[in-house]
Protein backbone atom coordinates (compact mmCIF):
# COMPACT_ATOMS: atom_id res chain seq x y z
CA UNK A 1 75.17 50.69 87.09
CA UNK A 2 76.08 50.93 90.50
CA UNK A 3 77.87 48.43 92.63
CA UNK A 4 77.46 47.31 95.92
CA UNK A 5 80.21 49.55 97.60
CA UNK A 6 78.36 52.59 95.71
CA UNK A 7 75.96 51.80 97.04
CA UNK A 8 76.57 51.92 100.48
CA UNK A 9 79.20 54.80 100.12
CA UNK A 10 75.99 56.62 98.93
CA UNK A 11 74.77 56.29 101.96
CA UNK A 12 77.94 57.29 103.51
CA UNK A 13 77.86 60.60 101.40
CA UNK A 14 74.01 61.22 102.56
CA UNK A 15 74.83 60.67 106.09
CA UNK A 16 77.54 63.47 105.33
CA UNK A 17 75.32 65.76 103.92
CA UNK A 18 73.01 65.55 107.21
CA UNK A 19 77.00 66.72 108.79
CA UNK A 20 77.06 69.86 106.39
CA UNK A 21 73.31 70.74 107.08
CA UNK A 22 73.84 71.08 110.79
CA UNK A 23 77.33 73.08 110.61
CA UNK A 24 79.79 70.69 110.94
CA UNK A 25 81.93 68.67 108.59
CA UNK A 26 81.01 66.95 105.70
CA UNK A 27 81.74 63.07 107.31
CA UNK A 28 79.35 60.37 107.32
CA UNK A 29 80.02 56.74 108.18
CA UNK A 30 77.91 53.73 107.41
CA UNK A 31 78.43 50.19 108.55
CA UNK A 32 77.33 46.98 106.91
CA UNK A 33 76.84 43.28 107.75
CA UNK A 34 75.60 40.83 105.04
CA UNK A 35 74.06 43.39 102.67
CA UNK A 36 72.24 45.68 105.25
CA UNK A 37 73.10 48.89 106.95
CA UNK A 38 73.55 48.02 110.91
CA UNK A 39 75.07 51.22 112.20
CA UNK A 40 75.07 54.71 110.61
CA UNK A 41 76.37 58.31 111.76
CA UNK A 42 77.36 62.00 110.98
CA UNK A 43 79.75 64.26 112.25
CA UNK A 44 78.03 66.20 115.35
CA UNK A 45 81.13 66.94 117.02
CA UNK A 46 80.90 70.85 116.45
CA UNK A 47 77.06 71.52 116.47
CA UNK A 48 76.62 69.21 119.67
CA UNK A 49 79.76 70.04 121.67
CA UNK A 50 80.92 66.33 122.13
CA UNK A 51 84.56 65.81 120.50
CA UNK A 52 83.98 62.03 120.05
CA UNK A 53 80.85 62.59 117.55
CA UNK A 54 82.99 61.30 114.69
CA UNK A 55 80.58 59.95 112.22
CA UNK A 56 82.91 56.39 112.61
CA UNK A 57 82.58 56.45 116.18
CA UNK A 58 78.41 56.75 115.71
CA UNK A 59 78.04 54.27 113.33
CA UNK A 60 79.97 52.13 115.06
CA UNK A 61 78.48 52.73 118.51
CA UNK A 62 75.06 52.15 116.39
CA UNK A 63 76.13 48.99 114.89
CA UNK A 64 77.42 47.62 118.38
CA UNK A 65 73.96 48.60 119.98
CA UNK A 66 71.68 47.04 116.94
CA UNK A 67 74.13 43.81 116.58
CA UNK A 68 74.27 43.42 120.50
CA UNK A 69 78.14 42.69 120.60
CA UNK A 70 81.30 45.08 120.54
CA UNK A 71 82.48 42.46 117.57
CA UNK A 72 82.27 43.65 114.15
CA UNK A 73 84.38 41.36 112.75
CA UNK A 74 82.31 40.36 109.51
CA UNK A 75 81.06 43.70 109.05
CA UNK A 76 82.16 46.10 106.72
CA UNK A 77 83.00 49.57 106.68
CA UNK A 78 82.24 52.51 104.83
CA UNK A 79 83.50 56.16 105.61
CA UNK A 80 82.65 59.56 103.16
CA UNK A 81 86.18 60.44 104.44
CA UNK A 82 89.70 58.77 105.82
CA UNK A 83 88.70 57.91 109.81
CA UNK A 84 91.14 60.00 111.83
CA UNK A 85 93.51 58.61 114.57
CA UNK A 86 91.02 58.24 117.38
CA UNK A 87 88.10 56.65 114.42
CA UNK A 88 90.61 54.08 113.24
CA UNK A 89 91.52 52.72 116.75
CA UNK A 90 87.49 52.27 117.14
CA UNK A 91 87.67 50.41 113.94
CA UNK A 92 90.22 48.27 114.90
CA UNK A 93 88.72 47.37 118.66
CA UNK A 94 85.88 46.35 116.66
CA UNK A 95 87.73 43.97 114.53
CA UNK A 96 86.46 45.29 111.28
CA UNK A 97 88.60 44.24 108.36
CA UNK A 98 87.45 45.99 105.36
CA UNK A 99 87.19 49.70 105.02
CA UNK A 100 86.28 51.63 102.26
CA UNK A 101 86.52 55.62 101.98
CA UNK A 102 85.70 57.95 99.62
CA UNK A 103 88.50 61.07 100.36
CA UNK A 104 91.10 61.30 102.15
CA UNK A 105 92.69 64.60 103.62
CA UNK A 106 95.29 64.61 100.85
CA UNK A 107 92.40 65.13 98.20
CA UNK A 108 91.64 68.49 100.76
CA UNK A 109 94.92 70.19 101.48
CA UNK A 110 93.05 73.46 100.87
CA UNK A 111 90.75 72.44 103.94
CA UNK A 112 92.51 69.99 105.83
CA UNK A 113 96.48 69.84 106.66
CA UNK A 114 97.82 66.67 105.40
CA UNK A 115 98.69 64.01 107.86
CA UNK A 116 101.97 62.31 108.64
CA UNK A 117 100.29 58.50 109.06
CA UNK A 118 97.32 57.42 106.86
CA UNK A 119 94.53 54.59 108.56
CA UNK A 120 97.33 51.79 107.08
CA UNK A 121 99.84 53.09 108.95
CA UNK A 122 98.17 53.10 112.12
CA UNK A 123 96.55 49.23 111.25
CA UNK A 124 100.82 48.71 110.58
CA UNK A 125 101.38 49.84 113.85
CA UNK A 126 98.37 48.27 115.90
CA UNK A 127 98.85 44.70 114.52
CA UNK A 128 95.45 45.24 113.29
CA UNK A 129 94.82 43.48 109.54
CA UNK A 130 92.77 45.49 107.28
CA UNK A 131 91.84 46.13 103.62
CA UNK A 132 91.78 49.85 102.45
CA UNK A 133 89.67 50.52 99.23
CA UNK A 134 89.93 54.12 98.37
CA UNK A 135 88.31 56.61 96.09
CA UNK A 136 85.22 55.05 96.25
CA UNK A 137 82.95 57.91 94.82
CA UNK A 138 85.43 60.48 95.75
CA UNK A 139 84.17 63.05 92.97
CA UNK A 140 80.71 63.02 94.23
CA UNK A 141 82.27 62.95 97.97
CA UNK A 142 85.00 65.85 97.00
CA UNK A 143 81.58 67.83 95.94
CA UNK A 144 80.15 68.68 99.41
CA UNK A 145 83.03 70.87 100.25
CA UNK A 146 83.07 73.00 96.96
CA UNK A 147 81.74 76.00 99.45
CA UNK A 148 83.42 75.25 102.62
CA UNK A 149 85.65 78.02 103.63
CA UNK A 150 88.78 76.85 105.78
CA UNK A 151 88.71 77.93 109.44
């Protein structure tokens, strides 16, 4: 039986897949306010030339839009993988407080090159207060980039 944050990490992992069927990435992003899906996005950054087109950054700009405020403070977050620097800061403008994700780099190093400070850190380090909930279907997550070649 599947929970409520499989549930919407599903739908993190879908938007992913619409990532990997376009050329870029694997990422997808949902975001949720009392049980429903307000914001959702995919990684375009490669196939539409735009390096903010982080899946976090268009499901948050989504979420803003449909919600009509910049204040996502009772929302909550789901991300396919760890945000990256510039994805956590949006997180944290937005005032979100609970993130879940599915992989992080560190379950890629054959991909990715492992970072020196994790989404915690940077929350440390911006003042920001957060809950992290990781591996949150990371198998079926870890499974879109079984035939990804590194670049």
């Amino acid at each position: 039986m599947m929970n409520q944050h499989d549930k919407f990490m599903l739908l993190a992992y879908q938007e992913a897949g619409k990532a990997k069927q376009r050329g870029d990435w694997p990422f997808g992003a949902v975001v949720v306010k009392e049980g429903r899906v307000v914001g959702a996005g995919y990684t375009t950054d490669k196939s539409g030339g735009d390096v903010t087109e982080h899946a976090e950054l268009v499901a948050l700009r989504e979420a803003c839009k449909n919600l009509h405020t910049n204040d996502l403070h009772d929302c909550t977050f789901y991300s396919s993988n760890e945000p990256c620097a510039m994805c956590a800061a949006g997180i944290f403008q937005a005032g979100i407080g609970n993130v879940y994700i599915g992989v992080s780099r560190d379950d890629l190093p054959h991909l990715l090159r492992p970072r020196k400070l994790h989404i915690e850190d940077l929350a440390q380090d911006s003042g920001h207060e957060i809950k992290i909930h990781r591996g949150i279907l990371k198998d079926q997550i870890l499974s879109l980039f079984d035939d990804i070649q590194k670049e």
